[in-house]
Structures are given as C-alpha cells and as structure tokens.
N, C-alpha and C. Protein backbone atom coordinates (compact mmCIF):
# COMPACT_ATOMS: atom_id res chain seq x y z
N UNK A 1 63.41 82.88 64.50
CA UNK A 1 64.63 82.24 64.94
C UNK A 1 65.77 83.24 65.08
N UNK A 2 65.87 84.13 64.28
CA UNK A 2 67.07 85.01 64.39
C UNK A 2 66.88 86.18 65.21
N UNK A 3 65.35 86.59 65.47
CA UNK A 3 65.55 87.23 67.08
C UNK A 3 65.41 86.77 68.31
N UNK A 4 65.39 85.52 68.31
CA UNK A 4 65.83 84.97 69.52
C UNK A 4 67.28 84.45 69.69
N UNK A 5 68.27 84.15 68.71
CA UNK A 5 69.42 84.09 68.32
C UNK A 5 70.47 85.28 69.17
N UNK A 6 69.66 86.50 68.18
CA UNK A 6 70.11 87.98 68.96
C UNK A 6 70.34 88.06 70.46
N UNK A 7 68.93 87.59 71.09
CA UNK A 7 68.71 87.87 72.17
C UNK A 7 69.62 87.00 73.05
N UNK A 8 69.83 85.96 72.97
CA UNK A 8 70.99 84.83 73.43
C UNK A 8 72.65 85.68 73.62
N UNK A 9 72.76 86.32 71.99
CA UNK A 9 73.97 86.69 71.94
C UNK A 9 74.46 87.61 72.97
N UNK A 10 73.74 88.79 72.79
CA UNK A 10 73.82 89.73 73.63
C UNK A 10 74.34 90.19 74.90
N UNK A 11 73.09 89.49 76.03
CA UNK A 11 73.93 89.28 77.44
C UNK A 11 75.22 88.35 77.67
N UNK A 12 75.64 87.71 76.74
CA UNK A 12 76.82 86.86 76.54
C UNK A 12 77.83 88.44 76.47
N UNK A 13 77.77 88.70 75.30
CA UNK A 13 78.68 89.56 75.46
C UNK A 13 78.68 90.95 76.65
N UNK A 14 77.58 91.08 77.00
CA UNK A 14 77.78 91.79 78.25
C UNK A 14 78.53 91.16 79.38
N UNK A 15 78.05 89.68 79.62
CA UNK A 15 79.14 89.06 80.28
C UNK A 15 80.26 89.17 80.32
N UNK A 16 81.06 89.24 78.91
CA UNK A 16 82.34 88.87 78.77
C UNK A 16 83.18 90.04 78.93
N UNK A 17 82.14 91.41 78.53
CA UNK A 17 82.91 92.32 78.90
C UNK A 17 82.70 92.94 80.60
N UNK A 18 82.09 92.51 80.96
CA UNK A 18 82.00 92.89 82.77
C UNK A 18 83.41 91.88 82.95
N UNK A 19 83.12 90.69 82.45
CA UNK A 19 84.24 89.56 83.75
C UNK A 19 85.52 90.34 82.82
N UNK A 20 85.87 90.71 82.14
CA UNK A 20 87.33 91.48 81.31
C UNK A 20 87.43 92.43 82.18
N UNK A 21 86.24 93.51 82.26
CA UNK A 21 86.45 94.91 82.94
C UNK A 21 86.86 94.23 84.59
N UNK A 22 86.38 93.14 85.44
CA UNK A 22 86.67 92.96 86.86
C UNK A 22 87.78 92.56 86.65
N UNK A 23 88.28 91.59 85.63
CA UNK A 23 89.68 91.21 85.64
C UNK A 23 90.98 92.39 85.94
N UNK A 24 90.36 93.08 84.38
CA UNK A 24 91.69 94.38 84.42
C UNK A 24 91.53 94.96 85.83
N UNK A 25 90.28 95.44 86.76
CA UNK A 25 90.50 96.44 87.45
C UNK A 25 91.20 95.56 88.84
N UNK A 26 90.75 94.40 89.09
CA UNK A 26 91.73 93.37 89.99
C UNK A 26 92.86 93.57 90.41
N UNK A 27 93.37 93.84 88.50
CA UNK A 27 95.14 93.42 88.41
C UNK A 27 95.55 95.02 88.67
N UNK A 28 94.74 95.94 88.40
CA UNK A 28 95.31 97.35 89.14
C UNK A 28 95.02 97.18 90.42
N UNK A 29 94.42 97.17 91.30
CA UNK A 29 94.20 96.72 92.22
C UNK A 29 95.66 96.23 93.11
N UNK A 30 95.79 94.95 92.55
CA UNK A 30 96.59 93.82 92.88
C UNK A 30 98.09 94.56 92.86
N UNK A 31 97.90 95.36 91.31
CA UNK A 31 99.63 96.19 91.69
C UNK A 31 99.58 97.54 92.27
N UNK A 32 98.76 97.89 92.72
CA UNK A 32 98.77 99.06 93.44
C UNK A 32 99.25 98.79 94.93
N UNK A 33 98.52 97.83 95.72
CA UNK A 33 98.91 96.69 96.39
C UNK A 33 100.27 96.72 96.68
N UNK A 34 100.98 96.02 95.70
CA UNK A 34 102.65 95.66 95.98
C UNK A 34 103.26 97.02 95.69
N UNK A 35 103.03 97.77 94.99
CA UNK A 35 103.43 99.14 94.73
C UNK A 35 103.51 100.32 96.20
N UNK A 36 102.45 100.16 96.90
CA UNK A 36 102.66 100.75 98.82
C UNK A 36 103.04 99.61 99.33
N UNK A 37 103.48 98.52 99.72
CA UNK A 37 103.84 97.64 100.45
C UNK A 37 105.45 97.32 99.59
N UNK A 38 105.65 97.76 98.70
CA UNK A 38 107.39 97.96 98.71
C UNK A 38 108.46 99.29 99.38
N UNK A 39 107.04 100.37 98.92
CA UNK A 39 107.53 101.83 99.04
C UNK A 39 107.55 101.82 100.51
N UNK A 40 106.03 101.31 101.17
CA UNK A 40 106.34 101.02 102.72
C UNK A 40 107.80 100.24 103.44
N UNK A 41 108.13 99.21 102.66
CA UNK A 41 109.51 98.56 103.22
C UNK A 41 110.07 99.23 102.70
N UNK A 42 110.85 100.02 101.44
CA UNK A 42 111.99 100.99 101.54
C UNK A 42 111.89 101.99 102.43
N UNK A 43 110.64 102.70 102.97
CA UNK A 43 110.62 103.52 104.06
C UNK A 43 111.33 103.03 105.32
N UNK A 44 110.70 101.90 105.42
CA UNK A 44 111.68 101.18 106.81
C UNK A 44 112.92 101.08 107.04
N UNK A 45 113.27 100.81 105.59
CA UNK A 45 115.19 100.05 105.75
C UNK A 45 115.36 101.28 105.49
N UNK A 46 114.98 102.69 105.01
CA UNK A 46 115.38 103.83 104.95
C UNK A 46 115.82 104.58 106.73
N UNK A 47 114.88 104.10 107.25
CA UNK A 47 115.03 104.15 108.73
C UNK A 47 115.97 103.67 109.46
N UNK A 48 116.33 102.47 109.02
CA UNK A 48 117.41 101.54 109.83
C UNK A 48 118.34 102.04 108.99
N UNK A 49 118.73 102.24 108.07
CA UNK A 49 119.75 102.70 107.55
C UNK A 49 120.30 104.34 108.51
N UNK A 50 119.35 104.97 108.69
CA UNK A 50 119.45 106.12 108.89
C UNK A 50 120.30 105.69 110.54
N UNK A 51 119.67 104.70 111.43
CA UNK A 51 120.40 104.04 112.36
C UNK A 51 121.66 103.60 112.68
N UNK A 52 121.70 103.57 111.11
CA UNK A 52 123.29 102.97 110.92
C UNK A 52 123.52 101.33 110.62
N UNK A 53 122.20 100.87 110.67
CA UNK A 53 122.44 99.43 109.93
C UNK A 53 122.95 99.25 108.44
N UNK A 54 123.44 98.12 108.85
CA UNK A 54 124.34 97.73 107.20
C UNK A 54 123.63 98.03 105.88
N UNK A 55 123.81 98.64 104.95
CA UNK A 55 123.03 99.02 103.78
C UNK A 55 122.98 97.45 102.97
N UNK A 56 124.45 97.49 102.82
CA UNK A 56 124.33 96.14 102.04
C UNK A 56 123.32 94.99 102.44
N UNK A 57 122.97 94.61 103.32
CA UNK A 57 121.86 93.48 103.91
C UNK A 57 120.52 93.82 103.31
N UNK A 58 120.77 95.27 103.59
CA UNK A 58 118.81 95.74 102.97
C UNK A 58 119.09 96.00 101.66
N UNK A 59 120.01 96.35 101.24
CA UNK A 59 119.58 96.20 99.25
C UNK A 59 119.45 95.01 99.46
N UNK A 60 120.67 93.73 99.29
CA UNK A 60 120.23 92.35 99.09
C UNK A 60 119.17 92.02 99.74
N UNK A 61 117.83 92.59 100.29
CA UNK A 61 117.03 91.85 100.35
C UNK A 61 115.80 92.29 99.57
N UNK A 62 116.04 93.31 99.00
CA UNK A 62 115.19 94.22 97.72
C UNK A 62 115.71 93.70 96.52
C-alpha cells in the first residue's frame, strides 16, 4: 500500500511544479510584453515631440 501511495504522490508533484514553473515564466513573458510596447510608445511621442507637438498631451497620456 505505501508504494503505491508513493507512486500517486509523485507525478502530482511534478505537476504542480511544471504548472508553477509555466505560470512564473507567462508572467515574465507577459511583462516583458508591456515593458517594449511602452518603451515603443515613448519612442513615438519622443518623435512628435521632437515635431513640436504639445508635451503636455503626451505625458497626460502616460
């Protein structure tokens, strides 16, 4: 009974640590993500600014 017990336990916890490890690497993922797609829009309004558009409009919208 208690090595089949074992054997139950086991891939459980392999489970739990794969779906933890896909979670965390997701959420890097996920902010790496918004991390170039902000730096990309300050590049832009860095541009229009450079144009001479209103600064104030593009901070308030950051």
């Amino acid at each position: 009974m208690l090595n089949n017990e074992n054997k139950v336990k086991k891939p459980l916890k392999k489970e739990v640590f794969l779906l933890c490890s896909l979670l965390i690497i997701r959420s890097l993922i996920e902010g790496c993500v918004e991390r170039i797609v902000f730096i990309v829009s300050m590049l832009i309004d860095y541009g229009s600014v450079k144009r001479g558009n209103n600064i104030g409009r593009i901070v308030a919208v950051h």
